[in-house]
C-alpha atoms as a PDB file:
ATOM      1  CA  UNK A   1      -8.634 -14.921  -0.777  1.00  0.00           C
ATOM      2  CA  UNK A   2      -6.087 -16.244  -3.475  1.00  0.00           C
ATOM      3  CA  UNK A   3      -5.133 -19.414  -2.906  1.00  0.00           C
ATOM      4  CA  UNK A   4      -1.269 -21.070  -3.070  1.00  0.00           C
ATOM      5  CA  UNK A   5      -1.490 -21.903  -6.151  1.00  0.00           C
ATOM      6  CA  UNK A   6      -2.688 -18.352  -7.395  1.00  0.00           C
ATOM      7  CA  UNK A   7       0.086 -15.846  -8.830  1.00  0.00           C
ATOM      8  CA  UNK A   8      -0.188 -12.483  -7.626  1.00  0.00           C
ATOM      9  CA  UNK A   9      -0.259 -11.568 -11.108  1.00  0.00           C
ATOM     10  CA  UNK A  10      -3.533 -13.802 -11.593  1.00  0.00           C
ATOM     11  CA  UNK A  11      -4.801 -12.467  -8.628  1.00  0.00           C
ATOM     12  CA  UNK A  12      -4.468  -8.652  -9.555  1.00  0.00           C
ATOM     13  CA  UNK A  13      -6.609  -9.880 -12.827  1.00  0.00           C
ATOM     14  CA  UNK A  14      -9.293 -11.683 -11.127  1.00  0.00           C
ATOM     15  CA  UNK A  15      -9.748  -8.577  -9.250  1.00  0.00           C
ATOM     16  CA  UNK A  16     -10.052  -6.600 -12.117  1.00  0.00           C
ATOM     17  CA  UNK A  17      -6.355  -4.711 -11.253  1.00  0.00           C
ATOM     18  CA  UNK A  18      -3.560  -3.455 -13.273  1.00  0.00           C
ATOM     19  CA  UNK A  19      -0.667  -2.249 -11.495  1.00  0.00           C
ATOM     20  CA  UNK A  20       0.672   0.961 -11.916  1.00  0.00           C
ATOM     21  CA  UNK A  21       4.406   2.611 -13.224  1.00  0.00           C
ATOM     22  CA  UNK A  22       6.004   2.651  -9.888  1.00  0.00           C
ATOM     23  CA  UNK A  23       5.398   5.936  -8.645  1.00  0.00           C
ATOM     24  CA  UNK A  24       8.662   8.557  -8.818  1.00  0.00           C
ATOM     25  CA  UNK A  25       9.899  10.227  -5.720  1.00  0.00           C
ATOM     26  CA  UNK A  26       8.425  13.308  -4.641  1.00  0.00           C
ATOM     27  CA  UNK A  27      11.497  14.341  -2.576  1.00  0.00           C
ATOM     28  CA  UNK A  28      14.810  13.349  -1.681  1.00  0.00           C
ATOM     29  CA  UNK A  29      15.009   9.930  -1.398  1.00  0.00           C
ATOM     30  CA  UNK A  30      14.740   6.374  -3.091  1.00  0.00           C
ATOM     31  CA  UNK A  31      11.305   4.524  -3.927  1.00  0.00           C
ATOM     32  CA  UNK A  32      12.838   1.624  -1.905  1.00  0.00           C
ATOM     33  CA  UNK A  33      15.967  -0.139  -0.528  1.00  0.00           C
ATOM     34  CA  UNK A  34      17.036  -3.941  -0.843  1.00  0.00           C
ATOM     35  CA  UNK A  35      18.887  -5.253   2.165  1.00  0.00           C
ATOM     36  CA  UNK A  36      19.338  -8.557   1.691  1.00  0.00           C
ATOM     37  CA  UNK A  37      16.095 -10.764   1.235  1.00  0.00           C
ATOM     38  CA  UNK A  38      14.109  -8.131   2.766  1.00  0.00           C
ATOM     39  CA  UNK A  39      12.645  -4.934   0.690  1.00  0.00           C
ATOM     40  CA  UNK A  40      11.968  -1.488   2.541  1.00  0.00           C
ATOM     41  CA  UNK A  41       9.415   0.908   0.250  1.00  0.00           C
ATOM     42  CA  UNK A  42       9.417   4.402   1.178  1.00  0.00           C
ATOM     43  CA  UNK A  43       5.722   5.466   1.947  1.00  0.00           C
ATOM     44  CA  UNK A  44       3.094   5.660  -1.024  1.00  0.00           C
ATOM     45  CA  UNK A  45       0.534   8.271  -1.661  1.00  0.00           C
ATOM     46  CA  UNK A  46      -2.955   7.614  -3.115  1.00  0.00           C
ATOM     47  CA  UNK A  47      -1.544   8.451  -6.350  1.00  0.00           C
ATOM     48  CA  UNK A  48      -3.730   7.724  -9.631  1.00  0.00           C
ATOM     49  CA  UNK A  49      -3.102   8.904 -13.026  1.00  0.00           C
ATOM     50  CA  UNK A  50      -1.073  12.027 -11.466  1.00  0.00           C
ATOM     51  CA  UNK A  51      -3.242  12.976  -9.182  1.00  0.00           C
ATOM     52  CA  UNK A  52      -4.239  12.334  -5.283  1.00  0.00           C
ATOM     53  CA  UNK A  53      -7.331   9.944  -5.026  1.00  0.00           C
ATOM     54  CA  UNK A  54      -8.407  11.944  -1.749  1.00  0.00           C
ATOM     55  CA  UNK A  55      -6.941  14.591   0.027  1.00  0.00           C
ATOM     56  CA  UNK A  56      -7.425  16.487   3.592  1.00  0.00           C
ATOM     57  CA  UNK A  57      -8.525  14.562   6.768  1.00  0.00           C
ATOM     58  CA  UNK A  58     -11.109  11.465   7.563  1.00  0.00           C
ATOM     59  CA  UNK A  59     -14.025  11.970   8.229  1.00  0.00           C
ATOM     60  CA  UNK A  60     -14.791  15.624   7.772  1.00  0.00           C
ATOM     61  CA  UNK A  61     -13.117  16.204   4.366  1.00  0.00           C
ATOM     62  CA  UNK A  62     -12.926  12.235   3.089  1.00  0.00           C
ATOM     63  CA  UNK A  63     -15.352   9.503   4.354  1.00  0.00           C
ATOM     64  CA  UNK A  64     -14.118   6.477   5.887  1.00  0.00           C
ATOM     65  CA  UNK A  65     -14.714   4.625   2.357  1.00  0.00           C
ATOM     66  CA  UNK A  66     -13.659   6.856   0.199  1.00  0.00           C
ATOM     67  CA  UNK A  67      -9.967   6.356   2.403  1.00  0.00           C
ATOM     68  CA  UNK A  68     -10.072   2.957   2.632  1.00  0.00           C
ATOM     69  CA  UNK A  69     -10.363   2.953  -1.458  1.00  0.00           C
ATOM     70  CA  UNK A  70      -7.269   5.671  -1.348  1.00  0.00           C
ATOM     71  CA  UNK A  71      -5.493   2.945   1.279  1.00  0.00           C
ATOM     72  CA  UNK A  72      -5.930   0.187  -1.678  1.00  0.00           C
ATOM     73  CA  UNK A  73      -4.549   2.781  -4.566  1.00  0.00           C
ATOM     74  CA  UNK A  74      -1.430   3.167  -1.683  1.00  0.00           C
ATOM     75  CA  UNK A  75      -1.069  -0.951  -1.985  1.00  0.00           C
ATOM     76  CA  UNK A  76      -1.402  -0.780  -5.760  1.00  0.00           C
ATOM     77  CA  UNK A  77       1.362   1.556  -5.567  1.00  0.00           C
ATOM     78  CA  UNK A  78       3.542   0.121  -3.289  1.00  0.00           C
ATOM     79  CA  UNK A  79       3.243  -3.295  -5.303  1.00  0.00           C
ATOM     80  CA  UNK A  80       4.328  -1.793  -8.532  1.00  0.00           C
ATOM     81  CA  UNK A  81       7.752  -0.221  -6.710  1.00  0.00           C
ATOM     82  CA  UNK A  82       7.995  -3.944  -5.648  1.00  0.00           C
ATOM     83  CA  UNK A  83       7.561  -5.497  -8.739  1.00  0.00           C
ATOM     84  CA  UNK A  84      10.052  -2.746 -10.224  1.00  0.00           C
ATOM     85  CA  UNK A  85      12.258  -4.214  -7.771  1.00  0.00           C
ATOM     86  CA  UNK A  86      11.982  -7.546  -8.927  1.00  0.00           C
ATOM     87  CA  UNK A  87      11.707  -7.025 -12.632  1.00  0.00           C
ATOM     88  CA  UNK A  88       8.253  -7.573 -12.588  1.00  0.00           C
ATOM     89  CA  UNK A  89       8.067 -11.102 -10.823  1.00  0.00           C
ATOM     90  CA  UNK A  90       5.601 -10.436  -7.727  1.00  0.00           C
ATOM     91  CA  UNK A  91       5.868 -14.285  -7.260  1.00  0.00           C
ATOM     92  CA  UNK A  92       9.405 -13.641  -6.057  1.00  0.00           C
ATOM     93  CA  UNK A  93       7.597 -11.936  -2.723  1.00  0.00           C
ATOM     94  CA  UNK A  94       7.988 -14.437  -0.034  1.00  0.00           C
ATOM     95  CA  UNK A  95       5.749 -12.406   2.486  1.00  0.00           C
ATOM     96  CA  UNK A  96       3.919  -8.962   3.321  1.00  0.00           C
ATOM     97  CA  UNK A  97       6.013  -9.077   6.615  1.00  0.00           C
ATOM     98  CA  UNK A  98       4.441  -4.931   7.560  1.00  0.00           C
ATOM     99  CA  UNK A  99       2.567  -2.489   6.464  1.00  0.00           C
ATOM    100  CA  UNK A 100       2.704   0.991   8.312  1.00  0.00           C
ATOM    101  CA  UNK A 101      -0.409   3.193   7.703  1.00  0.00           C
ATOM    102  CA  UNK A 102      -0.526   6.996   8.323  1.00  0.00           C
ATOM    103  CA  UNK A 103      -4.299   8.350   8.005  1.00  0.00           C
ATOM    104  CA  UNK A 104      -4.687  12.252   8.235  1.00  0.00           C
ATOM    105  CA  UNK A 105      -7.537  12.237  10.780  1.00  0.00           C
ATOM    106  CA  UNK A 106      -9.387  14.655  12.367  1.00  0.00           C
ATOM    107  CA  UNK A 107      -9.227  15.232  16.255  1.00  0.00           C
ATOM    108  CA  UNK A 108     -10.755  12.851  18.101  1.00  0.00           C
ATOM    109  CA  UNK A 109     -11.191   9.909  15.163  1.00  0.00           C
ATOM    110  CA  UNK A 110      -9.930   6.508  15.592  1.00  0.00           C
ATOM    111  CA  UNK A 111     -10.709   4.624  12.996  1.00  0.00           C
ATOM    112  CA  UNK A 112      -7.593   4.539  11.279  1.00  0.00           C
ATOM    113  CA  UNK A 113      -7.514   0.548  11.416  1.00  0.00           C
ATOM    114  CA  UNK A 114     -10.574   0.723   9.260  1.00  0.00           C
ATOM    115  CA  UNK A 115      -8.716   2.469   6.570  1.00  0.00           C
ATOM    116  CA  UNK A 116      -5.361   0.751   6.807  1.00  0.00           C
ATOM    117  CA  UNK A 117      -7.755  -2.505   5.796  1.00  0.00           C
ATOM    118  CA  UNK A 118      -8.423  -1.226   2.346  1.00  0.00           C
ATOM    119  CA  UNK A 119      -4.367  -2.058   2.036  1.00  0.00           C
ATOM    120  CA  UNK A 120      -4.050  -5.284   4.563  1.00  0.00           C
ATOM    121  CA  UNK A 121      -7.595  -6.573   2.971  1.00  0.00           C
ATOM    122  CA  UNK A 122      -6.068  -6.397  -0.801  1.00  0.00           C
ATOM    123  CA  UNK A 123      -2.112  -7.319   0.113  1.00  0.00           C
ATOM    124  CA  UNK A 124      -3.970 -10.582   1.229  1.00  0.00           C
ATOM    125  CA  UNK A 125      -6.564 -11.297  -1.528  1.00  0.00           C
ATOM    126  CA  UNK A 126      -2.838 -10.778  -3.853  1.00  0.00           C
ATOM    127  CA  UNK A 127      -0.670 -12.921  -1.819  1.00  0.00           C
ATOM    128  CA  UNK A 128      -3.503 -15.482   0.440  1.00  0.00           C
ATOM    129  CA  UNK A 129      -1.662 -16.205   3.384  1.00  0.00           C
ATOM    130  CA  UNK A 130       1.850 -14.719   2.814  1.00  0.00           C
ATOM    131  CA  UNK A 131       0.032 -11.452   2.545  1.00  0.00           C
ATOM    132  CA  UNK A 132      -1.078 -11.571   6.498  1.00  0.00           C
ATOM    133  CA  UNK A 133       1.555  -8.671   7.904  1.00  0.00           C
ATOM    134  CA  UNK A 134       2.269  -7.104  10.769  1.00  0.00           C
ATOM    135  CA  UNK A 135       0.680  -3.316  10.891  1.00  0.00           C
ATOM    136  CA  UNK A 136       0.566   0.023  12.337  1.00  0.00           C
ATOM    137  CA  UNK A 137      -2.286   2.019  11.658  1.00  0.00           C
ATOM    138  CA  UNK A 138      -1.228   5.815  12.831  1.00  0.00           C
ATOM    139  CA  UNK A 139      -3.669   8.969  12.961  1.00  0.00           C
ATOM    140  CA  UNK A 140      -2.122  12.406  12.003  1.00  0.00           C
ATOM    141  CA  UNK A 141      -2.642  15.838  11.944  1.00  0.00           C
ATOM    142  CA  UNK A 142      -1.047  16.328   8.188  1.00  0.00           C
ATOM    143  CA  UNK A 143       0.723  14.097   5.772  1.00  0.00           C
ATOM    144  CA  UNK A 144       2.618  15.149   2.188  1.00  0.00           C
ATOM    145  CA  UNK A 145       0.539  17.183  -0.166  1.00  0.00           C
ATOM    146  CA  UNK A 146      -2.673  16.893   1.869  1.00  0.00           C
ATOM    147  CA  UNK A 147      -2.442  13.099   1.149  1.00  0.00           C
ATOM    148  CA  UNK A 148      -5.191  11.353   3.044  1.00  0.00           C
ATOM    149  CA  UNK A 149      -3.165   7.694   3.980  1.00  0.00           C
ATOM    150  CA  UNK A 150       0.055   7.229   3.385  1.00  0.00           C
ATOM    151  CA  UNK A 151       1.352   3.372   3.863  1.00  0.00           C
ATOM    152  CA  UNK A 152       5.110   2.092   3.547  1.00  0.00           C
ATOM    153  CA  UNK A 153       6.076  -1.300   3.110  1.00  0.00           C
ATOM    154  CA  UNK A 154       8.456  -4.704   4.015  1.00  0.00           C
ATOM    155  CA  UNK A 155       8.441  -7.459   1.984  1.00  0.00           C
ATOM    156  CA  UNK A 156      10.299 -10.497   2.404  1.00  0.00           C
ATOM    157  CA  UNK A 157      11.796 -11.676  -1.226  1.00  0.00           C
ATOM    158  CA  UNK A 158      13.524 -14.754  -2.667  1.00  0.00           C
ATOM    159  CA  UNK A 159      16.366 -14.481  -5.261  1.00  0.00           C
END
């Protein structure tokens, strides 16, 4: 875990992470909204390089790691709409207040938390103790373009 004195930015490098160009809308609405200190990010696909990391449902189609390494490329994602945000200043996030994380599961499996960790592990190895959130971890039957996890975001900012 980073520690206080850590920068996110110093903690993506000591982890051997770059962040992405904030990932373009796929349909008809914003990456994210800005209400006051708080910001909202519209849900992020395991998107790498233009393509899906993993597609279909866990575990028949995608094991549980190969998801929870999808789940992390979601976070990556969702940090660089963030940091678009914020022009680039990741120190400016105050806290990972929630993550909500939508696995495409099979009938019957329940180990979505397991895969929404690849996300709440990394948000807080980046941010130490700010990056403890509240989460949902949600099973479904189908999610956009045979995404396997799909996680949105709210992050507490200062000016």
């Amino acid at each position: 875990m980073s520690t206080s004195l850590s920068t996110p930015s110093a903690a993506l490098a000591r982890l051997g992470l770059t962040l992405p160009a904030a990932p373009k809308p796929v349909a008809a609405y914003v990456p994210a909204v800005r209400s006051g200190n708080m910001i909202f990010v519209s849900g992020q696909l395991p998107m790498s390089n233009g393509a899906l990391l993993a597609t279909g449902p866990v575990p028949s189609k995608v094991t549980i790691e190969d998801a929870q390494k999808a789940a992390k490329q979601c976070a990556l994602n969702g940090l660089a709409v963030i940091a678009d945000q914020l022009g680039g200043d990741l120190s400016r996030v105050v806290r990972v207040v929630r993550l909500g994380v939508f696995v495409q599961s099979d009938d019957r499996f329940d180990g979505q938390p397991k895969i929404a960790n690849g996300a709440s592990e990394l948000m807080q190895e980046i941010f130490g103790e700010a990056g403890r959130h509240a989460r949902a971890a949600v099973g479904t039957n189908a999610l956009p373009l045979d995404a396997t996890v799909e996680i949105e975001f709210l992050v507490e900012v200062r000016d």
